[in-house]
N, C-alpha and C. Protein backbone atom coordinates (compact mmCIF):
# COMPACT_ATOMS: atom_id res chain seq x y z
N UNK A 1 -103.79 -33.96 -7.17
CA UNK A 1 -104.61 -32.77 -7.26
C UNK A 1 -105.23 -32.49 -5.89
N UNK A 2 -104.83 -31.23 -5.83
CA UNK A 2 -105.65 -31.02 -4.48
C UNK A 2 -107.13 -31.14 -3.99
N UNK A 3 -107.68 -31.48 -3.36
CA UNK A 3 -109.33 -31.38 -2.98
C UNK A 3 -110.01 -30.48 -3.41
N UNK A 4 -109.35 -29.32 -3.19
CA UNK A 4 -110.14 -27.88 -3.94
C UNK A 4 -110.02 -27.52 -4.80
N UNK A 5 -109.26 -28.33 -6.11
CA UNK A 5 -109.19 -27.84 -7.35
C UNK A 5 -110.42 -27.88 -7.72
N UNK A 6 -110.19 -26.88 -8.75
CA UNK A 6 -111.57 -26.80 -10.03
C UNK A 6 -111.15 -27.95 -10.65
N UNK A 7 -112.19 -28.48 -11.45
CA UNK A 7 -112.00 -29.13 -12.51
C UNK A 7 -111.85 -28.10 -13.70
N UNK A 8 -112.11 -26.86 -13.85
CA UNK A 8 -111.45 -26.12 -14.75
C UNK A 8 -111.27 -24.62 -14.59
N UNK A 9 -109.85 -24.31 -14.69
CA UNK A 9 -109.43 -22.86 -13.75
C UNK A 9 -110.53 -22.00 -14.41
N UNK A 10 -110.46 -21.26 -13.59
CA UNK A 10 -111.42 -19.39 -13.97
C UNK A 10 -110.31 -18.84 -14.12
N UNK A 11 -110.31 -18.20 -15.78
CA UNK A 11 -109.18 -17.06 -16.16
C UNK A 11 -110.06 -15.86 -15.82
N UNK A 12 -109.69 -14.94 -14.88
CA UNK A 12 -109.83 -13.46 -14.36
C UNK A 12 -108.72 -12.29 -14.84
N UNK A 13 -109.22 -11.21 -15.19
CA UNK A 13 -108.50 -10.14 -15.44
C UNK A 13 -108.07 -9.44 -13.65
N UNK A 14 -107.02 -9.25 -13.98
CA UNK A 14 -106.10 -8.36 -12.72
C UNK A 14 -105.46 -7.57 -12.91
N UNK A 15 -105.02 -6.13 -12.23
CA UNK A 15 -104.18 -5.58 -12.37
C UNK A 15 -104.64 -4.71 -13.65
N UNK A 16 -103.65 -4.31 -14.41
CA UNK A 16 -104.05 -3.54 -15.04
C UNK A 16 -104.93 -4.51 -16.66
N UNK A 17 -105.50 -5.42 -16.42
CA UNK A 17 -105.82 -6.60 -17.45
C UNK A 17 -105.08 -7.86 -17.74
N UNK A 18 -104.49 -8.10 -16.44
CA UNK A 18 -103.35 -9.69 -16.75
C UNK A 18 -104.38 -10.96 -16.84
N UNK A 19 -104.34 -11.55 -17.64
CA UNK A 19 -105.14 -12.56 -17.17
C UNK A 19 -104.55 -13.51 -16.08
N UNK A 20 -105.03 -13.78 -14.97
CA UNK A 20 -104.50 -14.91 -14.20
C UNK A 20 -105.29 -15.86 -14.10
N UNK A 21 -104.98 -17.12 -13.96
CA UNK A 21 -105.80 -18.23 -13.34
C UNK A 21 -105.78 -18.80 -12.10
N UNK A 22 -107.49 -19.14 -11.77
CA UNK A 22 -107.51 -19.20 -10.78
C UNK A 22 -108.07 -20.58 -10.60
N UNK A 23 -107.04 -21.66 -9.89
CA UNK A 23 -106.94 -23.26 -10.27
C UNK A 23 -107.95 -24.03 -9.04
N UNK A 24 -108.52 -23.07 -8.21
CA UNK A 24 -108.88 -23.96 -7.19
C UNK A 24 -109.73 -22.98 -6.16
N UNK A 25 -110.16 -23.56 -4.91
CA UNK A 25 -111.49 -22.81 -3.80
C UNK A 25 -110.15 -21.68 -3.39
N UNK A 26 -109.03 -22.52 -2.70
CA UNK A 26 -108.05 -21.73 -1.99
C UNK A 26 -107.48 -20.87 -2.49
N UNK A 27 -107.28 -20.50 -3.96
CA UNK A 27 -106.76 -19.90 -4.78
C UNK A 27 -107.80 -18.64 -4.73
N UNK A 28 -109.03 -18.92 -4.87
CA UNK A 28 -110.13 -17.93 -5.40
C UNK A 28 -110.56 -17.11 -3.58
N UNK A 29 -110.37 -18.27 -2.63
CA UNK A 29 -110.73 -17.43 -1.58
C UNK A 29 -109.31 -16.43 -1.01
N UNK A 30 -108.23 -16.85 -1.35
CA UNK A 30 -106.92 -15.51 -1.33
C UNK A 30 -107.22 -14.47 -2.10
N UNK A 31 -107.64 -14.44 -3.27
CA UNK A 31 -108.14 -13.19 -4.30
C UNK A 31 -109.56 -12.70 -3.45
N UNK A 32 -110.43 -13.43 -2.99
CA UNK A 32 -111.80 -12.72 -1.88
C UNK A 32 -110.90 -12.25 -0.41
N UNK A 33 -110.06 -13.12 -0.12
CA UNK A 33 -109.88 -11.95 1.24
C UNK A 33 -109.18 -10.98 0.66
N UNK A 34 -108.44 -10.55 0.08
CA UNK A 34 -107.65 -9.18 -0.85
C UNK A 34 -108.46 -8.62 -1.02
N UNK A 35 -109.87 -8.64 -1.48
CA UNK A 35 -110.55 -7.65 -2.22
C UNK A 35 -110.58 -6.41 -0.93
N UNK A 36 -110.62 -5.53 -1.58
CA UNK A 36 -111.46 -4.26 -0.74
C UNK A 36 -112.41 -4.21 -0.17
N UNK A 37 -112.54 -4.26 1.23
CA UNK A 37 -113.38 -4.10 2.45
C UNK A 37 -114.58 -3.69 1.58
N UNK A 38 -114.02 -1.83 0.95
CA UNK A 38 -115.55 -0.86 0.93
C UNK A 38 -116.00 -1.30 -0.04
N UNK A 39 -115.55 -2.50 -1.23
CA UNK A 39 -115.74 -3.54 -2.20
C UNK A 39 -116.59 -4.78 -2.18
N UNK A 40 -116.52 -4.67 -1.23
CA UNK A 40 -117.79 -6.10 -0.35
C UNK A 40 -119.19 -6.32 -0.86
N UNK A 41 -119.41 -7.19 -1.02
CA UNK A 41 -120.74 -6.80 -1.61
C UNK A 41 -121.20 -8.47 -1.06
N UNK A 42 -122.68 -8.16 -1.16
CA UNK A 42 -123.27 -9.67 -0.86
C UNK A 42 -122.62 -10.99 -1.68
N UNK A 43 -122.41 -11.13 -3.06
CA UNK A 43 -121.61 -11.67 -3.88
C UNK A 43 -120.41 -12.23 -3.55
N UNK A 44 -119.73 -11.09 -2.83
CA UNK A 44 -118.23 -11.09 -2.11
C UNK A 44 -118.66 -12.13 -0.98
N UNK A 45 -119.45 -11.85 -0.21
CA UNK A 45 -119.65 -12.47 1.28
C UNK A 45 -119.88 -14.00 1.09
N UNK A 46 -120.89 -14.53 -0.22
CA UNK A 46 -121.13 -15.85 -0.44
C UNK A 46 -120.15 -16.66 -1.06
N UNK A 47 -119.55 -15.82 -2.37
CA UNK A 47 -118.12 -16.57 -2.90
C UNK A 47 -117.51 -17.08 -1.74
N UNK A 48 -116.61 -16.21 -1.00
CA UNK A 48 -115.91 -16.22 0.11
C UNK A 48 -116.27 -17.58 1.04
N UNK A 49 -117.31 -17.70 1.55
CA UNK A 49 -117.63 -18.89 2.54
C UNK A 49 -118.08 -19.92 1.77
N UNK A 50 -118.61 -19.91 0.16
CA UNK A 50 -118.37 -20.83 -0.43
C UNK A 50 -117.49 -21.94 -0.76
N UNK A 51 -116.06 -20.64 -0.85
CA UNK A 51 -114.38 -21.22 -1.03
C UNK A 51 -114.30 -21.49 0.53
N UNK A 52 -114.31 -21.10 1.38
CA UNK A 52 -113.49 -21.34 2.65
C UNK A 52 -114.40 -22.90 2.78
N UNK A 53 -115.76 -23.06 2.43
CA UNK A 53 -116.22 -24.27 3.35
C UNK A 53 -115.93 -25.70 1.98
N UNK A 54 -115.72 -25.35 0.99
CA UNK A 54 -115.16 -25.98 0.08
C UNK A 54 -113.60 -26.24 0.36
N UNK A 55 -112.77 -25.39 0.59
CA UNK A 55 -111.69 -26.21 1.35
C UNK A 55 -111.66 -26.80 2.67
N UNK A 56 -113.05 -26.54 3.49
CA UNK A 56 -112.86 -27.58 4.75
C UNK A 56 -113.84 -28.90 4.06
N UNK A 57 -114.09 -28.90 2.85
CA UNK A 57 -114.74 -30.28 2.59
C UNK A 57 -116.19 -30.83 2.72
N UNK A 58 -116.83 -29.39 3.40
CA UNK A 58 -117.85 -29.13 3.48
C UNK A 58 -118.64 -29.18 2.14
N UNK A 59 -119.06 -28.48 1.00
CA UNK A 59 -119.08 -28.28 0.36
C UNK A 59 -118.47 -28.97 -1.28
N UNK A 60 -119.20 -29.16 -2.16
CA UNK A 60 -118.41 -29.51 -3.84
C UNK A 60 -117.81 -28.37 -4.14
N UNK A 61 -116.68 -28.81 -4.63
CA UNK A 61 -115.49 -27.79 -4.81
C UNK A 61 -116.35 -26.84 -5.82
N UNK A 62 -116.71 -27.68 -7.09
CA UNK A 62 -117.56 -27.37 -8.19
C UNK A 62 -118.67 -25.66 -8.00
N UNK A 63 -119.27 -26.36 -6.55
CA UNK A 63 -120.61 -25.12 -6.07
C UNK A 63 -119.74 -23.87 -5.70
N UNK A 64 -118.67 -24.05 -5.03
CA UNK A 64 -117.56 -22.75 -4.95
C UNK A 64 -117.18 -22.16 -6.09
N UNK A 65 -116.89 -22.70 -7.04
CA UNK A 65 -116.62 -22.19 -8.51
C UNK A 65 -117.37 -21.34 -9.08
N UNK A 66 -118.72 -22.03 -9.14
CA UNK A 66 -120.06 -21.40 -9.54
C UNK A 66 -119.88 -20.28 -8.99
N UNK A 67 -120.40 -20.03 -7.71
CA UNK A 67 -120.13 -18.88 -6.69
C UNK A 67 -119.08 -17.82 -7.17
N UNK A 68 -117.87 -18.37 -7.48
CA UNK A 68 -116.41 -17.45 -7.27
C UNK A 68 -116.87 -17.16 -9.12
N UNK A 69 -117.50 -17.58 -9.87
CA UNK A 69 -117.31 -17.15 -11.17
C UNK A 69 -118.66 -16.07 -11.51
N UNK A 70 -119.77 -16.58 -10.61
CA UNK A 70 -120.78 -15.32 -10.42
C UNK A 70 -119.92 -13.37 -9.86
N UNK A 71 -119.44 -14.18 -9.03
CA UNK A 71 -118.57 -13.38 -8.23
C UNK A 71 -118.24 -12.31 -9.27
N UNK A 72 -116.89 -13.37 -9.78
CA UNK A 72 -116.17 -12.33 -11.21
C UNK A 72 -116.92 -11.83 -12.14
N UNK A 73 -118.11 -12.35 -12.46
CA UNK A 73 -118.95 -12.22 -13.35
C UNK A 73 -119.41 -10.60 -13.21
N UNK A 74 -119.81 -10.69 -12.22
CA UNK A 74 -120.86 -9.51 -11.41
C UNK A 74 -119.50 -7.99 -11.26
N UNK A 75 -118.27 -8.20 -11.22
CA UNK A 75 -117.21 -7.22 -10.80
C UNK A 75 -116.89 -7.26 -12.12
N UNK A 76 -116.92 -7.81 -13.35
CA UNK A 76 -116.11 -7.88 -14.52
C UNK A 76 -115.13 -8.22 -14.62
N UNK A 77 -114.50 -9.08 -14.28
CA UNK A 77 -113.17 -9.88 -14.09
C UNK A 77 -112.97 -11.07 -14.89
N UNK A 78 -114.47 -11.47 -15.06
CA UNK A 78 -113.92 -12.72 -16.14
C UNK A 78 -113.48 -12.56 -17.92
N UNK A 79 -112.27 -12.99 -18.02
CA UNK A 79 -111.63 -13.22 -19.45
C UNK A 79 -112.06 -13.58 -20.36
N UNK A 80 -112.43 -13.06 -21.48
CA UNK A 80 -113.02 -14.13 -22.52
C UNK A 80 -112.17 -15.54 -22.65
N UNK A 81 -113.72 -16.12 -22.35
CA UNK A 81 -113.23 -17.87 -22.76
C UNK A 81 -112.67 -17.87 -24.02
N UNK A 82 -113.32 -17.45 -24.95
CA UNK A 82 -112.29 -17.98 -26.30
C UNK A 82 -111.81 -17.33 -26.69
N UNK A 83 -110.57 -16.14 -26.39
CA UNK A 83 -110.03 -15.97 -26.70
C UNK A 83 -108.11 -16.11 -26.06
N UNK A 84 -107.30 -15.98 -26.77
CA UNK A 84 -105.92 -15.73 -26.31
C UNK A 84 -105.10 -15.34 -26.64
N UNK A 85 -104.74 -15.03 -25.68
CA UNK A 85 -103.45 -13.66 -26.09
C UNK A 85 -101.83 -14.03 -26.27
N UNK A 86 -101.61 -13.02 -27.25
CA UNK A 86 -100.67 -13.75 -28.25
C UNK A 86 -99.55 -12.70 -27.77
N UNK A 87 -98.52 -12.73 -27.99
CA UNK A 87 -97.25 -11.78 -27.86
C UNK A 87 -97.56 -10.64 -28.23
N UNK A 88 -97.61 -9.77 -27.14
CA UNK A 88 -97.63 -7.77 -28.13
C UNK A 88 -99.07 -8.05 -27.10
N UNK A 89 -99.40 -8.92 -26.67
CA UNK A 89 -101.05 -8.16 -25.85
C UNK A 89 -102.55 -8.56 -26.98
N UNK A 90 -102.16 -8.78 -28.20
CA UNK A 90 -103.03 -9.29 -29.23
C UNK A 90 -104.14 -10.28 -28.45
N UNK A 91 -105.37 -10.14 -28.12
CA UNK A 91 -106.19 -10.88 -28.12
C UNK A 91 -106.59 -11.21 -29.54
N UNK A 92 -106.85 -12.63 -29.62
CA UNK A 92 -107.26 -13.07 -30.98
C UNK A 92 -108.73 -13.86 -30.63
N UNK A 93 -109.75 -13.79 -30.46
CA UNK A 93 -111.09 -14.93 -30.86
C UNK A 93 -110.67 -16.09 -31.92
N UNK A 94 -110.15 -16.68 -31.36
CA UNK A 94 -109.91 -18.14 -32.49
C UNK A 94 -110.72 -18.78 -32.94
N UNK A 95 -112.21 -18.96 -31.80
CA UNK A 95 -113.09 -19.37 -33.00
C UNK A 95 -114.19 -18.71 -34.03
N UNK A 96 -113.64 -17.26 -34.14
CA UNK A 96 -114.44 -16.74 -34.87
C UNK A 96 -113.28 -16.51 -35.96
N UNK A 97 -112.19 -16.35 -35.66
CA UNK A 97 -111.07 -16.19 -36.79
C UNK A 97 -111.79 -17.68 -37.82
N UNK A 98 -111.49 -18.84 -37.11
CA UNK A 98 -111.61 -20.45 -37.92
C UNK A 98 -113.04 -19.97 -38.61
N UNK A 99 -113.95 -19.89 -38.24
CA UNK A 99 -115.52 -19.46 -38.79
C UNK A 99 -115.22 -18.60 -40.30
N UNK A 100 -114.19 -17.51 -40.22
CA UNK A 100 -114.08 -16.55 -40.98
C UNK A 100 -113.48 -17.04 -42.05
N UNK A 101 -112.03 -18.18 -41.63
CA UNK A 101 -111.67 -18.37 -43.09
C UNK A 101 -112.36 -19.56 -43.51
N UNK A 102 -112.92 -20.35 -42.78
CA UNK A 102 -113.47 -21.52 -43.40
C UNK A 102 -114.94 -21.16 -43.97
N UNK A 103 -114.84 -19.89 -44.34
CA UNK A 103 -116.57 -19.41 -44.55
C UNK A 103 -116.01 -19.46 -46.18
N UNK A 104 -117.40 -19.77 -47.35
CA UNK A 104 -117.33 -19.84 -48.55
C UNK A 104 -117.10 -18.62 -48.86
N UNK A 105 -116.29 -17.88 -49.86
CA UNK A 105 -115.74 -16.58 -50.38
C UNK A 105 -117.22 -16.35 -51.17
């Protein structure tokens, strides 16, 4: 495993809603230099040198994460955690589906 992995990817929406994952500092700081210049925002500026000084080792990979998931947080990019998507684009909430049938009739 690389140095800059997460210990657990950030699923982000892209594109027109793909979810991708994003496994690591180096991963998340290629998606921050892409972003749009006139897109920049203070958020942008700290993620960014968060991931870059987290892959020079500077930094816990972990505190970059934080950072890069505020990041997504703040732009709307992050995926619902519990849910997943099924063939046809179907998002399903699985644990509210399990809640529903295991609920007394």
């Amino acid at each position: 495993m690389d140095r800059s992995s997460f210990e657990k990817p950030v699923t982000i929406l892209t594109g027109l809603g793909t979810p991708t994952r994003i496994e690591s500092a180096a991963e998340a700081y290629a998606l921050l230099a892409d972003w749009p210049r006139a897109s920049r925002t203070a958020a942008h500026d700290i993620a960014a040198k968060a991931c870059r000084a987290a892959m020079d080792g500077e930094i816990d990979t972990e505190t970059a994460r934080a950072t890069f998931v505020a990041f997504a947080r703040r732009n709307d990019l992050l995926a619902p955690q519990t849910s997943s998507t099924v063939a046809g684009g179907t998002v399903i909430d699985w644990a509210t589906r399990s809640q529903r049938l295991n609920a007394p009739a």
